[in-house]
N, C-alpha and C. Protein backbone atom coordinates (compact mmCIF):
# COMPACT_ATOMS: atom_id res chain seq x y z
N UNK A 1 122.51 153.20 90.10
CA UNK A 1 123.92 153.26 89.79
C UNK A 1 124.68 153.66 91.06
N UNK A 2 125.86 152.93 91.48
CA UNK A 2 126.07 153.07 92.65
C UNK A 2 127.52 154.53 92.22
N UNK A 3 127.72 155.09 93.70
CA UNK A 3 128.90 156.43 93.25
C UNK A 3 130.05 155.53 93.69
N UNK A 4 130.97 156.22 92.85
CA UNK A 4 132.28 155.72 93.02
C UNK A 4 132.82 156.32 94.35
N UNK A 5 133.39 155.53 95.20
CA UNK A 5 133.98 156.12 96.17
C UNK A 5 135.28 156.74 96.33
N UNK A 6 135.82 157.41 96.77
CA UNK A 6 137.75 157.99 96.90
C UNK A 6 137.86 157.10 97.56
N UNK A 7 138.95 156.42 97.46
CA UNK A 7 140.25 155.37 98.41
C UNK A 7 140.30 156.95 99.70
N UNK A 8 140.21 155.96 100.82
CA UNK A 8 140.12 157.01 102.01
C UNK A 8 141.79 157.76 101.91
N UNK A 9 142.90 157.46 101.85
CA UNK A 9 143.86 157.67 101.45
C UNK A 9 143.91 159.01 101.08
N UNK A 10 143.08 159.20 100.05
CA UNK A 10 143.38 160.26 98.79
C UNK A 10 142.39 161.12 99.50
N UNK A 11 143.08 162.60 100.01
CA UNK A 11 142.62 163.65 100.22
C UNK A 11 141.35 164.28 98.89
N UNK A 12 140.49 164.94 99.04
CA UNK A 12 139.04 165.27 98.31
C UNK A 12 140.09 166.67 97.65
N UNK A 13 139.80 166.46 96.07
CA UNK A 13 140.57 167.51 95.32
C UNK A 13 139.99 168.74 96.01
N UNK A 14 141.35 169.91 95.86
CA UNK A 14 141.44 170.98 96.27
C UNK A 14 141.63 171.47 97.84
N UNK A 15 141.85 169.93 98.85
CA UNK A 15 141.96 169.80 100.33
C UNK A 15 143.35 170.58 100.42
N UNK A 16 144.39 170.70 99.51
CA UNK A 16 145.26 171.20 100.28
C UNK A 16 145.26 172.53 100.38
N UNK A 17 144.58 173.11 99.06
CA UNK A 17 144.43 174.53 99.04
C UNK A 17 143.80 175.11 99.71
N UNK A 18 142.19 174.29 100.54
CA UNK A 18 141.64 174.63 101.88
C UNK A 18 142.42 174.65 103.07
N UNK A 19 143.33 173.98 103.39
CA UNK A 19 143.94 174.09 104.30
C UNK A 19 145.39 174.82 104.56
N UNK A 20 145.36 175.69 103.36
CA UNK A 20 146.44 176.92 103.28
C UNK A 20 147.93 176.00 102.74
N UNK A 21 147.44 174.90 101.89
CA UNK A 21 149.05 174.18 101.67
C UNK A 21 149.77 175.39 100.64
N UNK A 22 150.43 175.41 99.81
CA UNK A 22 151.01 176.09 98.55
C UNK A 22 151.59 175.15 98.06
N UNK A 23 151.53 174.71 96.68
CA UNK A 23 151.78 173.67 95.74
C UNK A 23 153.51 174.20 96.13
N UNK A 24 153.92 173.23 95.03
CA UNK A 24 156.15 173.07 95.85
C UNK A 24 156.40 174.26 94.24
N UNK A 25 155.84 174.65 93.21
CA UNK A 25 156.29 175.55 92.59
C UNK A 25 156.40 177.15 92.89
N UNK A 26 156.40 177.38 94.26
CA UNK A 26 156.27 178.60 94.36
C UNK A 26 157.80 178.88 94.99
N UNK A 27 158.15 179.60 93.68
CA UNK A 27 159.03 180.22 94.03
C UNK A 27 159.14 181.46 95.39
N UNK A 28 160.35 181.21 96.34
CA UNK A 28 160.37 182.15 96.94
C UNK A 28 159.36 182.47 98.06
N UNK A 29 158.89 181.32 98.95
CA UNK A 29 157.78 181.34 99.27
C UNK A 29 158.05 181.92 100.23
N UNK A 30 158.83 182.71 101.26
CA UNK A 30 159.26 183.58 102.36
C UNK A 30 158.47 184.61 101.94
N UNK A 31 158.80 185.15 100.27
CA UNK A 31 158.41 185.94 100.28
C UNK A 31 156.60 186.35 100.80
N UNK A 32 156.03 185.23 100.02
CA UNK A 32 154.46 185.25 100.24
C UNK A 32 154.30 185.19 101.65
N UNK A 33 154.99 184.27 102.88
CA UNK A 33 155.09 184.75 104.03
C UNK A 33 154.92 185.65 104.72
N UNK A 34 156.08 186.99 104.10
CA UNK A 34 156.38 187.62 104.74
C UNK A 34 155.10 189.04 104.46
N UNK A 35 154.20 188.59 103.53
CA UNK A 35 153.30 189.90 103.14
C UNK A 35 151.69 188.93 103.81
N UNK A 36 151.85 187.97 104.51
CA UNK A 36 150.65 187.32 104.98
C UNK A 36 149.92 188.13 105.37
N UNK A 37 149.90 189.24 106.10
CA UNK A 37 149.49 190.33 107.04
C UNK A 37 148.45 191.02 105.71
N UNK A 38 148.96 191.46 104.77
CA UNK A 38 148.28 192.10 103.86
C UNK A 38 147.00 190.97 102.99
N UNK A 39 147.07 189.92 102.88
CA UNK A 39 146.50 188.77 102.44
C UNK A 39 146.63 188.76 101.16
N UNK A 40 148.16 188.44 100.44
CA UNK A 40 148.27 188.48 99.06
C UNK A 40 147.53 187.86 98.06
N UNK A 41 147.53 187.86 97.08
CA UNK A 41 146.72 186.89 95.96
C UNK A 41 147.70 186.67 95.11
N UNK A 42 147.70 185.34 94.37
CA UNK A 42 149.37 185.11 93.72
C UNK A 42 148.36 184.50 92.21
N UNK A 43 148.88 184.72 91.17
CA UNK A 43 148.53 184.40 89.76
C UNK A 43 149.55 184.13 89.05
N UNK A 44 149.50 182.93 88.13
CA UNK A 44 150.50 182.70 87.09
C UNK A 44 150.54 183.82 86.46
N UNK A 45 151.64 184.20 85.70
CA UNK A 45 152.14 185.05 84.68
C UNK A 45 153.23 184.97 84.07
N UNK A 46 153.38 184.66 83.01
CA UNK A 46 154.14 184.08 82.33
C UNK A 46 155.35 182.95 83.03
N UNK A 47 154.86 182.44 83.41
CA UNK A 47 155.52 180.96 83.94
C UNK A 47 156.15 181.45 84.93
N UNK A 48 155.72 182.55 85.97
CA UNK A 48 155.98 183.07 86.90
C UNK A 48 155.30 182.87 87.88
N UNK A 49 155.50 183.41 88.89
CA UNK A 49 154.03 184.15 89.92
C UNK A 49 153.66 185.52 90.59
N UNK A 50 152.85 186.11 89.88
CA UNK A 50 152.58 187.52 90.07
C UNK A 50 152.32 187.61 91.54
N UNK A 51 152.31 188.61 92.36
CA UNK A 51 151.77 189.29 93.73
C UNK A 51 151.11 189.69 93.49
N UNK A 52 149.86 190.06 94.03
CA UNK A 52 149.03 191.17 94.19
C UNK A 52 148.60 191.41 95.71
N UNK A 53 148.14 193.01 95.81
CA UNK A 53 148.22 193.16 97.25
C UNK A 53 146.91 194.06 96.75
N UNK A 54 144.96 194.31 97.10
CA UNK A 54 144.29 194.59 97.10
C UNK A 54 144.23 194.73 94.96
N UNK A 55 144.65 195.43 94.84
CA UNK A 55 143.83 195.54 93.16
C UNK A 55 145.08 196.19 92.63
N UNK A 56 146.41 196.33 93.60
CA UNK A 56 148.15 196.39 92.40
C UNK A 56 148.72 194.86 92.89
N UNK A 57 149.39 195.18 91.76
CA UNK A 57 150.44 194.06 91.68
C UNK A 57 151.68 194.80 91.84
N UNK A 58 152.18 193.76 92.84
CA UNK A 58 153.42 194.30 93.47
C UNK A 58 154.83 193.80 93.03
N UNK A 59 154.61 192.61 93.00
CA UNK A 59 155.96 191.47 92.83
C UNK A 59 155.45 190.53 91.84
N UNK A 60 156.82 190.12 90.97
CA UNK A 60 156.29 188.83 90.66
C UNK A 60 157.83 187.61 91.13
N UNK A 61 157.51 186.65 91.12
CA UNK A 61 158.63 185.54 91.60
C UNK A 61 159.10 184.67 90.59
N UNK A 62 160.22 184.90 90.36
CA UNK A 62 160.87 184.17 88.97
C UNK A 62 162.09 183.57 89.40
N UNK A 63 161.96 181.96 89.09
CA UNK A 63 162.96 181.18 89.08
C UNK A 63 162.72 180.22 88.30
N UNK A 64 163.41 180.71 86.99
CA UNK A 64 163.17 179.14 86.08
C UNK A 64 164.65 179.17 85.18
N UNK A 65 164.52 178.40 84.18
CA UNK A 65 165.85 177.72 84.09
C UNK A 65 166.60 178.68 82.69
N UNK A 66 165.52 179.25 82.25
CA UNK A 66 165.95 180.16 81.10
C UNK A 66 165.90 181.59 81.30
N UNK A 67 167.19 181.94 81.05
CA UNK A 67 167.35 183.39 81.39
C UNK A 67 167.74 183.45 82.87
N UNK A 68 168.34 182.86 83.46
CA UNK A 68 168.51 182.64 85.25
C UNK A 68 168.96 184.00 86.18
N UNK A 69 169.47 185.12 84.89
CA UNK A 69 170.12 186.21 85.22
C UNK A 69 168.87 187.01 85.72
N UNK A 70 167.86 186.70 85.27
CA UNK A 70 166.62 187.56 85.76
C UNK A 70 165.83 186.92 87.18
N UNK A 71 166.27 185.49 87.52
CA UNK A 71 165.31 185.17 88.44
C UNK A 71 165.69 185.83 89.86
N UNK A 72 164.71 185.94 90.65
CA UNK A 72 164.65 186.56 91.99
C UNK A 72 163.45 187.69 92.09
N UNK A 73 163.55 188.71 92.64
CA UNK A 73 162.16 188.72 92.76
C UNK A 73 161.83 190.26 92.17
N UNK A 74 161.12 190.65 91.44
CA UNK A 74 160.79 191.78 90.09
C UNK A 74 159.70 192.32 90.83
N UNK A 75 160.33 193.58 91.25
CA UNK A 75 159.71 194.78 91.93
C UNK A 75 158.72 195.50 90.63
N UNK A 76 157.56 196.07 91.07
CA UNK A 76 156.01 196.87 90.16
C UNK A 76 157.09 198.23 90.72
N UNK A 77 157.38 199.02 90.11
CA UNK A 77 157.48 200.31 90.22
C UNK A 77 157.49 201.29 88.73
N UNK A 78 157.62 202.78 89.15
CA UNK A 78 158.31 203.34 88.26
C UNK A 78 159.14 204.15 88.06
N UNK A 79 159.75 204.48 86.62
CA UNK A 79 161.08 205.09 86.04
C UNK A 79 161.55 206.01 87.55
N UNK A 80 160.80 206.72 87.73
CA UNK A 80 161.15 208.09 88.73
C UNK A 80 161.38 207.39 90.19
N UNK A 81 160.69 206.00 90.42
CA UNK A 81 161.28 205.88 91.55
C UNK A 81 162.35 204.90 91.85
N UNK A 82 162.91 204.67 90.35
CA UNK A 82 164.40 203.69 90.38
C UNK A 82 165.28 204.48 91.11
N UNK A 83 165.35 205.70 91.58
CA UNK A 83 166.89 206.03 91.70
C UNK A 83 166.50 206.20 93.27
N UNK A 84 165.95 206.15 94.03
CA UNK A 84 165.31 206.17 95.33
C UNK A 84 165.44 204.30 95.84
N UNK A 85 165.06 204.10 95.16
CA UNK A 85 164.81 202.48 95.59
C UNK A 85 166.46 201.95 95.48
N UNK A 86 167.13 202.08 94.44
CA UNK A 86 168.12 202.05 94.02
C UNK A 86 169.45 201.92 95.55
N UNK A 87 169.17 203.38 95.97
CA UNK A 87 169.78 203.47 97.46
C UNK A 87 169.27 203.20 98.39
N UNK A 88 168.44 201.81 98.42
CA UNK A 88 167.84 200.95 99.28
C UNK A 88 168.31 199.51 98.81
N UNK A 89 168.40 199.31 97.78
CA UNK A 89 168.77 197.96 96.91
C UNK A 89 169.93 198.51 95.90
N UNK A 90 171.32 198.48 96.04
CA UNK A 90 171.82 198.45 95.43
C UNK A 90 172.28 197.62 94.10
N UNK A 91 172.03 196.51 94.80
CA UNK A 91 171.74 195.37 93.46
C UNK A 91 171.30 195.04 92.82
N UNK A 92 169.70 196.41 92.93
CA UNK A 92 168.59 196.25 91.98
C UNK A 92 169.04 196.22 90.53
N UNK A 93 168.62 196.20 89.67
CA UNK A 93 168.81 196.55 87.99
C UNK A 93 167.47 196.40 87.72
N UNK A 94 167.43 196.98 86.38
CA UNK A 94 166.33 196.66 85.24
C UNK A 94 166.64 195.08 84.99
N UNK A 95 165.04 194.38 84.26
CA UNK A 95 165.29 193.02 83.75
C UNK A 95 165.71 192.54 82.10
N UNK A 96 167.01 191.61 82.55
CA UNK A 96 167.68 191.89 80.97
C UNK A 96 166.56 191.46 79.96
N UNK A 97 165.76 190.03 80.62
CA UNK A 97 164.71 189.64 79.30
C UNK A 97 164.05 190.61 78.73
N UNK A 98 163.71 191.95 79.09
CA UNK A 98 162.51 192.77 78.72
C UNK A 98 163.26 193.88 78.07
N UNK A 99 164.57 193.67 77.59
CA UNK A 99 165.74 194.43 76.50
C UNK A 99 166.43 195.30 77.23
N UNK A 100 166.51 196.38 76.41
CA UNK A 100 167.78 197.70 76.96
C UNK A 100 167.03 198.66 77.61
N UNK A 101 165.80 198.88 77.21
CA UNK A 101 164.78 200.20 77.50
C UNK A 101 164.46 199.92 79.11
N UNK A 102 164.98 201.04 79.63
CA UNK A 102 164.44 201.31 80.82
C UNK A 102 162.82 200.62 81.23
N UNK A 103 162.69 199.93 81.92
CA UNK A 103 160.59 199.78 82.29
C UNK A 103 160.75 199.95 83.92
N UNK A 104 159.59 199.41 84.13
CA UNK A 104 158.76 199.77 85.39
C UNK A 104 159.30 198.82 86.03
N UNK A 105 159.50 197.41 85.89
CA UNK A 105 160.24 196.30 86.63
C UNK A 105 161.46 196.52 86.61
N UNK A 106 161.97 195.98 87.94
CA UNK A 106 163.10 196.02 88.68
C UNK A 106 163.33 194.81 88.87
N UNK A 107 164.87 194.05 89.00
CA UNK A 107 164.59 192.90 89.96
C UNK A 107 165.84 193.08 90.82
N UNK A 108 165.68 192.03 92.34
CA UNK A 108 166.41 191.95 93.03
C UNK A 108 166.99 190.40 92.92
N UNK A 109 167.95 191.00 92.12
CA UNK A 109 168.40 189.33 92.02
C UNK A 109 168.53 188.00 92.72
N UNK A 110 168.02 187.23 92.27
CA UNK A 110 168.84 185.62 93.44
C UNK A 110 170.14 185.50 94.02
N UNK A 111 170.86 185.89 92.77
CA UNK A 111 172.52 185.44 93.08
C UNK A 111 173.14 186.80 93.96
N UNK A 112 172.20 187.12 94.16
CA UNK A 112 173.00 188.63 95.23
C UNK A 112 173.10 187.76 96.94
N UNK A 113 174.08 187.88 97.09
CA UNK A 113 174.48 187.45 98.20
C UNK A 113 173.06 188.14 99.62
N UNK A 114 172.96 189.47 99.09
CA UNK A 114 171.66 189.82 100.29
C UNK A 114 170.10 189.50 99.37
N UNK A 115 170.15 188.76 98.88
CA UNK A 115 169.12 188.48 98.38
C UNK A 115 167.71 189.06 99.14
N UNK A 116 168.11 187.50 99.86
CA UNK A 116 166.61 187.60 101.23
C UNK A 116 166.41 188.20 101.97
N UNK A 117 167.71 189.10 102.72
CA UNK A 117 167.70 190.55 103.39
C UNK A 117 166.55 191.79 102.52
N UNK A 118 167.03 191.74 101.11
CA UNK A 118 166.46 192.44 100.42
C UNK A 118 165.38 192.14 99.79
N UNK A 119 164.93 190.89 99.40
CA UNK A 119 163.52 191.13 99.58
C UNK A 119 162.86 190.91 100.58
N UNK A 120 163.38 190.46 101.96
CA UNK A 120 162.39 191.14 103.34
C UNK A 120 162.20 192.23 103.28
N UNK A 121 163.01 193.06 102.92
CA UNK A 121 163.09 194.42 102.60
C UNK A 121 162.19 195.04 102.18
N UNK A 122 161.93 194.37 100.92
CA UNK A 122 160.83 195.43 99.79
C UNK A 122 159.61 194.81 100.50
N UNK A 123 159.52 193.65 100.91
CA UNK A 123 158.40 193.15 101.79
C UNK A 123 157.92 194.19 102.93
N UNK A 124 158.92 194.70 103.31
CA UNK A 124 158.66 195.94 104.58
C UNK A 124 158.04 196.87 104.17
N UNK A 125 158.38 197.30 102.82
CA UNK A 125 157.84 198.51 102.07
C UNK A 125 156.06 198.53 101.86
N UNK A 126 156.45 197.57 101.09
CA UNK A 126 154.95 196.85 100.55
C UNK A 126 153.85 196.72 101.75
N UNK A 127 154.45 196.34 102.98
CA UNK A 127 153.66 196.16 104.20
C UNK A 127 153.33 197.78 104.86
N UNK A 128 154.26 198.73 104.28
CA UNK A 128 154.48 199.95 105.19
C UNK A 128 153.38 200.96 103.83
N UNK A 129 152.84 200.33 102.76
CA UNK A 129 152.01 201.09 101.56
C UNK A 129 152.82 201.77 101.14
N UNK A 130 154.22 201.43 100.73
CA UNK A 130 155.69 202.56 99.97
C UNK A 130 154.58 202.76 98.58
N UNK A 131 154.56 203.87 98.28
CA UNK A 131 153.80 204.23 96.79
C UNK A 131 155.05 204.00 95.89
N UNK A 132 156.21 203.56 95.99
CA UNK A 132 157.19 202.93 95.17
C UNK A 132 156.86 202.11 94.45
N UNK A 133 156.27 200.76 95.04
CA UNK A 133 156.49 199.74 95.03
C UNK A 133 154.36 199.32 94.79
N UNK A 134 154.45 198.85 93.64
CA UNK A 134 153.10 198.24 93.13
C UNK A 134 152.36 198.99 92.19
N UNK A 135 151.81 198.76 91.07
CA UNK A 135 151.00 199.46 90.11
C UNK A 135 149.53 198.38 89.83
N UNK A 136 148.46 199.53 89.87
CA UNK A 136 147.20 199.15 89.37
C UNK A 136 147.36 198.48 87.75
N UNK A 137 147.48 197.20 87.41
CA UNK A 137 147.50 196.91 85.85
C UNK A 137 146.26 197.23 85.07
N UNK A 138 146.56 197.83 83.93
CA UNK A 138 145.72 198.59 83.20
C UNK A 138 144.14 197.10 82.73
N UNK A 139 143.37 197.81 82.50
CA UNK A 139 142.29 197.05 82.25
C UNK A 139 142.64 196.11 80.66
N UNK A 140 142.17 194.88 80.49
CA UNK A 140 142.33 194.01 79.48
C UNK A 140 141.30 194.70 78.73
N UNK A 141 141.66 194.72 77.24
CA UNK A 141 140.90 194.83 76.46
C UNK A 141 139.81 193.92 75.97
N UNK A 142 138.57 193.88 75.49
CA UNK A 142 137.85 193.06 74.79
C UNK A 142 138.11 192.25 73.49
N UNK A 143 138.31 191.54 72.90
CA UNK A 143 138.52 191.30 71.45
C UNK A 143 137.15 191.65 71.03
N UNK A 144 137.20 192.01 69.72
CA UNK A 144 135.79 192.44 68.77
C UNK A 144 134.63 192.00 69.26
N UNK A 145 135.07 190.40 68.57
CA UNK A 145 134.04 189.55 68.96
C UNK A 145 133.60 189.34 70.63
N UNK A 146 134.60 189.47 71.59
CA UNK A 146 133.94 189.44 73.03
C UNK A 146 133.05 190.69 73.21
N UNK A 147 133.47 191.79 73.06
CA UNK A 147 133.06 192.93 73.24
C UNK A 147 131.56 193.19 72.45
N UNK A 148 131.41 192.31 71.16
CA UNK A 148 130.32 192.22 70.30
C UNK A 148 129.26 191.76 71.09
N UNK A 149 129.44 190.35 71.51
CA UNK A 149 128.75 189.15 72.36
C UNK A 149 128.70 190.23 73.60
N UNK A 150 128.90 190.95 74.30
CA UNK A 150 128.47 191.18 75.20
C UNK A 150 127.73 192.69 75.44
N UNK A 151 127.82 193.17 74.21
CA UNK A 151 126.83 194.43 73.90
C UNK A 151 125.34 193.95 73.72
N UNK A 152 126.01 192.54 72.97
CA UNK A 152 124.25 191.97 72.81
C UNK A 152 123.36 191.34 73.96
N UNK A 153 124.34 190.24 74.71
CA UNK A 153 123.79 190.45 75.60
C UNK A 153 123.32 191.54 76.58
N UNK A 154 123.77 192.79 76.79
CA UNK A 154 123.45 193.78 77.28
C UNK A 154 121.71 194.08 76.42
N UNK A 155 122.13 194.37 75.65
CA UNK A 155 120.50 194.73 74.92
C UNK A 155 119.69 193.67 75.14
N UNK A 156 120.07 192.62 75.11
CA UNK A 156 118.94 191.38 75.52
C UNK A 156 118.12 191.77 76.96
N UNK A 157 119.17 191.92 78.12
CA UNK A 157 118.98 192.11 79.41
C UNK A 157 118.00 193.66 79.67
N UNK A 158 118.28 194.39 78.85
CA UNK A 158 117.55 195.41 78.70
C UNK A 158 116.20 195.64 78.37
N UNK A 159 116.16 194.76 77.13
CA UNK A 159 114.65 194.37 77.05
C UNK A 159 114.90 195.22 75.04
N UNK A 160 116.31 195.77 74.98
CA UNK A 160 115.85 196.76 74.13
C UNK A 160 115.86 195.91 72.35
């Protein structure tokens, strides 16, 4: 049986991601730029793109078409260090999608005229280890059944 060949044309799937391309949905891509030094890791999250910088997540990057008041870029911090960050980013706010209650995300809006000043900004922080800025996300839970399946395998491996 003979192998099918690729049309020379067509790059071998996953060539661009070897060669450091970034697909055109990344929002805000200065930002990922500007934390190269640290060697970020970026993950979908909820039709977003999370940051991570060693094992916190720092940022996530939001620009989509619903809710537009929230897109720009949603600082990991917490309650105690809004009012500190605050007189660094004045334009920060809480995010309206996630209601009235105070949380841990911040964002620095798009439509702020210093936008990109300001998130070079928090980029500086993040690069400088600000304990402001990034939280360890808590461990995922098991569902029953995962957690079941893998006790057993454990006893299998055990011998017991």
């Amino acid at each position: 049986m003979r192998k099918r060949r690729r049309p020379s044309n067509v790059p071998p799937r996953g060539a661009g991601i070897l060669a450091g391309q970034r697909s055109r949905s990344v929002p805000f891509e200065f930002v990922i730029d500007a934390l190269a030094a640290l060697a970020p890791m970026t993950r979908p999250m909820f039709g977003c793109l999370a940051v991570y910088v060693e094992d916190k997540i720092v940022l996530i990057l939001r620009d989509r078409h619903d809710h537009p008041a929230d897109n720009g870029v949603w600082l990991a911090t917490r309650a105690e260090h809004h009012g500190t960050l605050q007189h660094e980013f004045p334009r920060m706010r809480s995010i309206r999608l996630l209601g009235h209650a105070v949380t841990h995300w911040q964002v620095l809006p798009v439509d702020d005229p210093q936008f990109e000043e300001s998130a070079r900004r928090a980029c500086g922080l993040i690069l400088a280890r600000d304990p402001r800025i990034g939280k360890v996300p808590k461990r995922r839970r098991l569902s029953k059944s995962t957690a079941s399946a893998s006790r057993g395998r454990l006893k299998r491996a055990r011998g017991s």
